[in-house]
Protein backbone atom coordinates (compact mmCIF):
# COMPACT_ATOMS: atom_id res chain seq x y z
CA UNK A 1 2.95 15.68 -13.26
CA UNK A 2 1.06 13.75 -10.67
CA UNK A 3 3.89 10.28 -9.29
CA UNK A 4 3.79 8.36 -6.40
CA UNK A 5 7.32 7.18 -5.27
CA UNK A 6 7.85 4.43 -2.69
CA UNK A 7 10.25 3.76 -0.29
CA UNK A 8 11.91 1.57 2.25
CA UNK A 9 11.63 -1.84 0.83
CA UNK A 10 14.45 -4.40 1.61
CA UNK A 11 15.19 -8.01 3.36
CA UNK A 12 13.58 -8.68 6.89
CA UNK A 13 13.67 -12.04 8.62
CA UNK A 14 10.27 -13.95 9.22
CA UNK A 15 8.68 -11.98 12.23
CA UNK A 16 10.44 -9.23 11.55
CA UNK A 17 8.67 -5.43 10.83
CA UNK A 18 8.70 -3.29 8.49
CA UNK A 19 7.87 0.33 7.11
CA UNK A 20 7.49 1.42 3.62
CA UNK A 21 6.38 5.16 2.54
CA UNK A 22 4.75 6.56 -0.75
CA UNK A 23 5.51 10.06 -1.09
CA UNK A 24 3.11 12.12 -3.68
CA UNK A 25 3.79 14.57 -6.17
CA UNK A 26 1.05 17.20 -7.40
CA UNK A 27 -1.56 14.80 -5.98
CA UNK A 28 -4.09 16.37 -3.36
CA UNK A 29 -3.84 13.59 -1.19
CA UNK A 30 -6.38 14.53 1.42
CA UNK A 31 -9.09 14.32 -1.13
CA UNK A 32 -7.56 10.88 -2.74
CA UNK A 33 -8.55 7.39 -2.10
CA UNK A 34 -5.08 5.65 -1.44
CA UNK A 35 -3.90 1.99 -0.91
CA UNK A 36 -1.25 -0.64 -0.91
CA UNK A 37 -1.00 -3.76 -3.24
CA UNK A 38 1.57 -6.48 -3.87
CA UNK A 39 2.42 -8.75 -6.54
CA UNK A 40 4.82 -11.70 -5.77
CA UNK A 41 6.69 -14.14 -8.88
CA UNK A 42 4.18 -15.27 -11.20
CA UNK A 43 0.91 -14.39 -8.47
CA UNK A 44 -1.88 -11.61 -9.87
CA UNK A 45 -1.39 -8.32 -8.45
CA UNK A 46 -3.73 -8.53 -5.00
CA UNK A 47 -4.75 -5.25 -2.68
CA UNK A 48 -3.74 -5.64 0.25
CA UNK A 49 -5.22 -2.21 1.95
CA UNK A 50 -6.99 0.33 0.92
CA UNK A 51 -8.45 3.56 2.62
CA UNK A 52 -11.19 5.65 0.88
CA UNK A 53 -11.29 9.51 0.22
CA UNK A 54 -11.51 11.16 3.26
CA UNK A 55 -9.80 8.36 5.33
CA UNK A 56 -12.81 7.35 6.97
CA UNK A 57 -13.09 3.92 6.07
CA UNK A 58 -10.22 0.85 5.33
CA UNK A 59 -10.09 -2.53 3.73
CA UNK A 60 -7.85 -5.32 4.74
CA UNK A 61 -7.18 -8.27 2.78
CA UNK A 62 -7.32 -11.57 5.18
CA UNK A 63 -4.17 -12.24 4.46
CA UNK A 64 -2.61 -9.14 6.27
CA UNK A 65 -5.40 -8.27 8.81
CA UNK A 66 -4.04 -7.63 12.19
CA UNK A 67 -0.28 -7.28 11.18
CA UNK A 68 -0.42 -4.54 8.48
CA UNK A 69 -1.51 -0.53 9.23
CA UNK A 70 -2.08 1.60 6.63
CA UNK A 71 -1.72 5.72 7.39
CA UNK A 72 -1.21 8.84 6.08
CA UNK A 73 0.37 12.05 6.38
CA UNK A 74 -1.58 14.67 4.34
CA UNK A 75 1.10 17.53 5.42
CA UNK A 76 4.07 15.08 4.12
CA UNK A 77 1.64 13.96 1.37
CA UNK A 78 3.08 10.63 2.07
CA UNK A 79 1.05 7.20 2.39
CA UNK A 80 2.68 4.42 4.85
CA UNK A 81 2.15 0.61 5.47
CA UNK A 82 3.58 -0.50 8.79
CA UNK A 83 3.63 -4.53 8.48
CA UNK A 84 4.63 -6.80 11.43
CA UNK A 85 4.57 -9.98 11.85
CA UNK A 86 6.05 -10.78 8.52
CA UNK A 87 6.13 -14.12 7.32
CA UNK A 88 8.24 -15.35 3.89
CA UNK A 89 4.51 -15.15 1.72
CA UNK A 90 4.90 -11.65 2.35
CA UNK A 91 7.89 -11.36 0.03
CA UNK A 92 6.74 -9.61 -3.10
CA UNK A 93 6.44 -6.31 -4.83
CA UNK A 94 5.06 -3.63 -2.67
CA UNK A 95 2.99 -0.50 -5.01
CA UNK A 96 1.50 2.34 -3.76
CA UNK A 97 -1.72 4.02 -5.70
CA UNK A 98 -4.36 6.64 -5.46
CA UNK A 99 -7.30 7.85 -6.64
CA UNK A 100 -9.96 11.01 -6.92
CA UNK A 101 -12.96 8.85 -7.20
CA UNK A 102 -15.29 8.35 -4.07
CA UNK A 103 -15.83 4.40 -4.27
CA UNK A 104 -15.50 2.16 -1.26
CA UNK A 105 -11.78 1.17 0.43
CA UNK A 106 -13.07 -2.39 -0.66
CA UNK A 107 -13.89 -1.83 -4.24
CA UNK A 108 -10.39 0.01 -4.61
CA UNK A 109 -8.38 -2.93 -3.11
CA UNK A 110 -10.79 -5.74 -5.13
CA UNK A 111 -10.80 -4.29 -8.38
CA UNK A 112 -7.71 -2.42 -8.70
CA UNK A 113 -9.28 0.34 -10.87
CA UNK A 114 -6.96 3.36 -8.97
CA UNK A 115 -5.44 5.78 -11.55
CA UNK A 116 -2.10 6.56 -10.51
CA UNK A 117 0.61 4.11 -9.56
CA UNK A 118 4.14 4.13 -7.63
CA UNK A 119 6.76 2.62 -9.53
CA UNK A 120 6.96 -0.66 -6.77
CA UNK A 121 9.03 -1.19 -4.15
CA UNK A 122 10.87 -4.72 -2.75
CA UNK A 123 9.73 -6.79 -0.25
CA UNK A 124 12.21 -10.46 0.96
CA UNK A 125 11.33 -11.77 3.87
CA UNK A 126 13.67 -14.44 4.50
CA UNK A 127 16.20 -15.85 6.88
């Protein structure tokens, strides 16, 4: 049964880094468009990144361009988000997805349409 399980959430003070993983399960990910989204308390759930099938091409939200990377390791079959620079807006619930469809990084992160979802993962930044 295709999952996606994330990891490595927690409590980071403001400026602080760092990095959570999505491992997949029964999900080709090199042929899968993949990305990250967050939803904080009472907020819509907003993509953050998002990188099309084949990799090629990524879309970052304004709000995280320049301190949040978004990679992959196809052999691990595990998605990462490397964020720096955190600030306390950050704090919020961190979900991996994926996808089989060929649509743009953009249109994955703006309309949320992906069909298989992590479970969510933490996020505090505080001091």
């Amino acid at each position: 049964q295709a999952q996606l399980v994330e990891s490595g959430g927690g409590l980071v003070r403001p400026g602080g880094s760092l990095n959570v993983s999505c491992s997949a399960f029964s999900i080709a990910l090199p042929n899968y468009a993949v990305g990250w989204f967050r939803q904080a308390p009472a907020k819509e759930r907003e993509g953050i990144v998002c990188e099309n099938s084949g990799g090629y091409s990524r879309y970052y939200a304004d709000s995280v361009k320049g301190r949040f990377t978004i990679s992959r390791d196809d052999l691990k079959k595990t998605i990462y988000l490397q964020m720096n620079s955190l600030k306390p807006e950050d704090t919020a619930v961190y979900y991996c997805a994926a996808d089989s469809g060929l649509f743009s990084a953009d249109y994955y992160c703006k309309s949320r349409n992906l069909n298989y979802w992590g479970q969510g993962t933490q996020v505090t930044v505080s001091s």
